[in-house]
Protein backbone atom coordinates (compact mmCIF):
# COMPACT_ATOMS: atom_id res chain seq x y z
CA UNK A 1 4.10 -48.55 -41.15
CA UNK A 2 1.86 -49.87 -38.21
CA UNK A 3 4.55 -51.13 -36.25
CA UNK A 4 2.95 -54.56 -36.20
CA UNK A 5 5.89 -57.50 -35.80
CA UNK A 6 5.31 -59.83 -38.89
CA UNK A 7 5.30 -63.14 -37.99
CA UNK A 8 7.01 -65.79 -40.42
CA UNK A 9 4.13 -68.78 -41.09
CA UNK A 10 5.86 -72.25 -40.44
CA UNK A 11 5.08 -75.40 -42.57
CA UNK A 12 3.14 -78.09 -41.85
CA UNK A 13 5.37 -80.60 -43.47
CA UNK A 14 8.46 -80.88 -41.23
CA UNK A 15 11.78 -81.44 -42.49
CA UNK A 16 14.73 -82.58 -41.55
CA UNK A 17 16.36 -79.54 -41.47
CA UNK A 18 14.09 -77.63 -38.87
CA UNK A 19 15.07 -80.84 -36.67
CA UNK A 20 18.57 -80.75 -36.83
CA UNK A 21 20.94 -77.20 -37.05
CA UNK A 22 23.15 -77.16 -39.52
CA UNK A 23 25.17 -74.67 -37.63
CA UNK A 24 27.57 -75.04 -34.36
CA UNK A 25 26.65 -73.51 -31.11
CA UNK A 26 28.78 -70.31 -30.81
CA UNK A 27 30.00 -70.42 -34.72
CA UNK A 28 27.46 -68.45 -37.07
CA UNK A 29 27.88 -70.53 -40.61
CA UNK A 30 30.54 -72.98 -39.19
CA UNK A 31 29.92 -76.25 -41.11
CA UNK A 32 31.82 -79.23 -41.80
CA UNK A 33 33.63 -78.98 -45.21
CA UNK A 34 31.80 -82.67 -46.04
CA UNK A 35 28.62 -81.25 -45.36
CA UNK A 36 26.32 -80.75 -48.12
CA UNK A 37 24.31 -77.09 -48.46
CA UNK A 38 21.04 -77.07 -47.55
CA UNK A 39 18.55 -76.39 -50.35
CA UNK A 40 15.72 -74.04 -50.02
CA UNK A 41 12.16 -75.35 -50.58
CA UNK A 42 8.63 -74.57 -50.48
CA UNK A 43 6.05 -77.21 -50.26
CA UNK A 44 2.55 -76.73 -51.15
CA UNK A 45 -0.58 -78.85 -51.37
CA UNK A 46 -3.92 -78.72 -53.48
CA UNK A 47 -5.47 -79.97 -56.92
CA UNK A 48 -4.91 -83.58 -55.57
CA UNK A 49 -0.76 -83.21 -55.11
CA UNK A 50 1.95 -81.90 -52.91
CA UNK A 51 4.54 -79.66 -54.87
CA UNK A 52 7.84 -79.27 -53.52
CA UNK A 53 9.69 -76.49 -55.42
CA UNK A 54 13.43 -76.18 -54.77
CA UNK A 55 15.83 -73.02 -55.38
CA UNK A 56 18.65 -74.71 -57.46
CA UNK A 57 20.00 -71.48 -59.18
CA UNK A 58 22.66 -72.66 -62.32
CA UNK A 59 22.35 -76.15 -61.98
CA UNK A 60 22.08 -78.57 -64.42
CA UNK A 61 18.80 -80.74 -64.69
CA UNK A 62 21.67 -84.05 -65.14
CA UNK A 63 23.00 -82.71 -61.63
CA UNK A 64 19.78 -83.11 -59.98
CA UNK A 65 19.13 -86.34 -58.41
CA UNK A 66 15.90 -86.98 -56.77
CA UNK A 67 14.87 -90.14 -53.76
CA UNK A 68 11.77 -91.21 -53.00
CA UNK A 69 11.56 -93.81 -49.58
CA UNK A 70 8.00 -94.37 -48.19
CA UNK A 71 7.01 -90.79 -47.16
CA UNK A 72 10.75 -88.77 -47.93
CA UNK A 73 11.59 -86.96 -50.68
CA UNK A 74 14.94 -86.34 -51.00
CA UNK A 75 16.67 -83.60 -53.89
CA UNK A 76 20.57 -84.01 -54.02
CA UNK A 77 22.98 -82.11 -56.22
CA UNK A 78 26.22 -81.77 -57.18
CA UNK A 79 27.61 -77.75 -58.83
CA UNK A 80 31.56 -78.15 -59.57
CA UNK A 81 33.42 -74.94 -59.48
CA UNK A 82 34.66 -73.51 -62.57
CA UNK A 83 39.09 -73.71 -62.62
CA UNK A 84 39.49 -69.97 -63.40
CA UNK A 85 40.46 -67.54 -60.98
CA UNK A 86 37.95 -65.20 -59.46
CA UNK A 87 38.89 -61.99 -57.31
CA UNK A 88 35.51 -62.48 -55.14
CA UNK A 89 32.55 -65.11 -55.66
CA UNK A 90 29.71 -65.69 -53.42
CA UNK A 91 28.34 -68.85 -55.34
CA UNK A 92 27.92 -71.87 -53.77
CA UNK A 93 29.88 -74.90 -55.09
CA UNK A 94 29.26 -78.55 -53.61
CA UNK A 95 27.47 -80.92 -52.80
CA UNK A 96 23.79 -79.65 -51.92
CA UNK A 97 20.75 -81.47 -49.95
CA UNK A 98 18.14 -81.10 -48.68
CA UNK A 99 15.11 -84.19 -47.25
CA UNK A 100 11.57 -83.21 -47.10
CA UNK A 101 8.99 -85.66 -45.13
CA UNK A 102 5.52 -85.70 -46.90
CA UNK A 103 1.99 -86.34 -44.35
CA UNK A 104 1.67 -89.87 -46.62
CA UNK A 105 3.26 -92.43 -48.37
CA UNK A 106 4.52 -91.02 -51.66
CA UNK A 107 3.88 -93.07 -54.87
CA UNK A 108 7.16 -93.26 -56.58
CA UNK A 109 6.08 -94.37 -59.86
CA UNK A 110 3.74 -90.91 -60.50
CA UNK A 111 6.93 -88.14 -59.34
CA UNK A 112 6.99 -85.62 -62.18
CA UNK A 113 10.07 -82.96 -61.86
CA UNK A 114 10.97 -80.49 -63.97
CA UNK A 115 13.50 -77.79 -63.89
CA UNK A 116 13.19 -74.24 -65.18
CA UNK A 117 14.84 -70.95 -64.26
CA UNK A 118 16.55 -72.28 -61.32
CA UNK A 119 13.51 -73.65 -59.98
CA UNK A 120 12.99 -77.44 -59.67
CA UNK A 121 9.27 -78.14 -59.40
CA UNK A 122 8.73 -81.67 -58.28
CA UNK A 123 5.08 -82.62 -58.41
CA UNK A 124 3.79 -86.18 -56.25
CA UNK A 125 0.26 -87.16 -56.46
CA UNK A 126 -2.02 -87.24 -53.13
CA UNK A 127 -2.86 -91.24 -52.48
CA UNK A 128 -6.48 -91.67 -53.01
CA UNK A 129 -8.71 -91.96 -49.58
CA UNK A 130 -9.83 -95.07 -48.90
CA UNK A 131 -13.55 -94.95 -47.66
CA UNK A 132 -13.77 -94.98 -43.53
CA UNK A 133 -14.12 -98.68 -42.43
CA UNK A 134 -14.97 -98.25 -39.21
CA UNK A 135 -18.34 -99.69 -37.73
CA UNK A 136 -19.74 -100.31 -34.50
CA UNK A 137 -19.63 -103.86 -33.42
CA UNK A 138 -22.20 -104.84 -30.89
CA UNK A 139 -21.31 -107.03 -27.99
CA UNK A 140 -23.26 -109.69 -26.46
CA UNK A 141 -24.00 -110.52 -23.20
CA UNK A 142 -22.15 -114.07 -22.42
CA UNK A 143 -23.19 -116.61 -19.88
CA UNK A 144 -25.46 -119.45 -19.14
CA UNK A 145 -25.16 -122.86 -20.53
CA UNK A 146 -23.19 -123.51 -23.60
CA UNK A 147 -24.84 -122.90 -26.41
CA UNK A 148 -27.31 -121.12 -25.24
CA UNK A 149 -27.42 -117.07 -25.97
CA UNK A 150 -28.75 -114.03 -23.73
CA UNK A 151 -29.96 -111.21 -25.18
């Protein structure tokens, strides 16, 4: 090992959940019992789309539902807990979340998702530049009579 302290790379898309902790000063894993689990996600950009991949291990695809609002992309699930008794279990049952905020306005009609080994892969196109509009505008010099122009 060179002893060198790895350092974790942060995202440039923020989301919602880097804003606001899910946890209670003082209470390691204290969380409301109506608060939804937080849903881990990895966003990525290139090949003209962003693609947001989400850890939804055991879910079913009909769980899954997915919001799109201007530049948010929202995934929101449901897993039920089975009715027979366990002697330990550390799956996660609930209601799960999780809102991601995208650098542009996301076109909702061309979302693809699709869900495969506990991974859902949602892919959203990149909006097309629009060519630079800006110009130079060149003043003139006002004054004199009306109607009559200085150069």
């Amino acid at each position: 090992m060179t002893g060198h302290k790895v350092e974790r790379r942060h995202s440039l898309f923020p989301d919602f959940n880097d804003w606001f902790n899910r946890e209670f000063p003082g209470l390691p894993g204290w969380r409301p019992a109506t608060a939804a689990h937080s849903i881990p996600v990895e966003v990525s950009s290139g090949e003209g789309a962003y693609v947001l991949r989400a850890e939804l291990p055991g879910m079913d695809p009909d769980d899954v539902t997915i919001t799109v609002d201007d530049n948010l992309i929202t995934v929101s699930a449901e897993h039920s807990e089975s009715s027979e008794d366990k002697e330990h279990s550390e799956f996660r049952y609930g209601s799960f979340r999780r809102t991601v905020r995208l650098p542009e306005t996301i076109p909702a009609d061309d979302v693809d998702a699709t869900y495969k080994d506990g991974i859902l892969t949602i892919r959203v196109p990149m909006p097309e530049r629009k060519p630079e509009t800006r110009r130079t505008v060149p003043v003139r010099r006002a004054g004199g009579t009306a109607g009559e122009e200085q150069s």
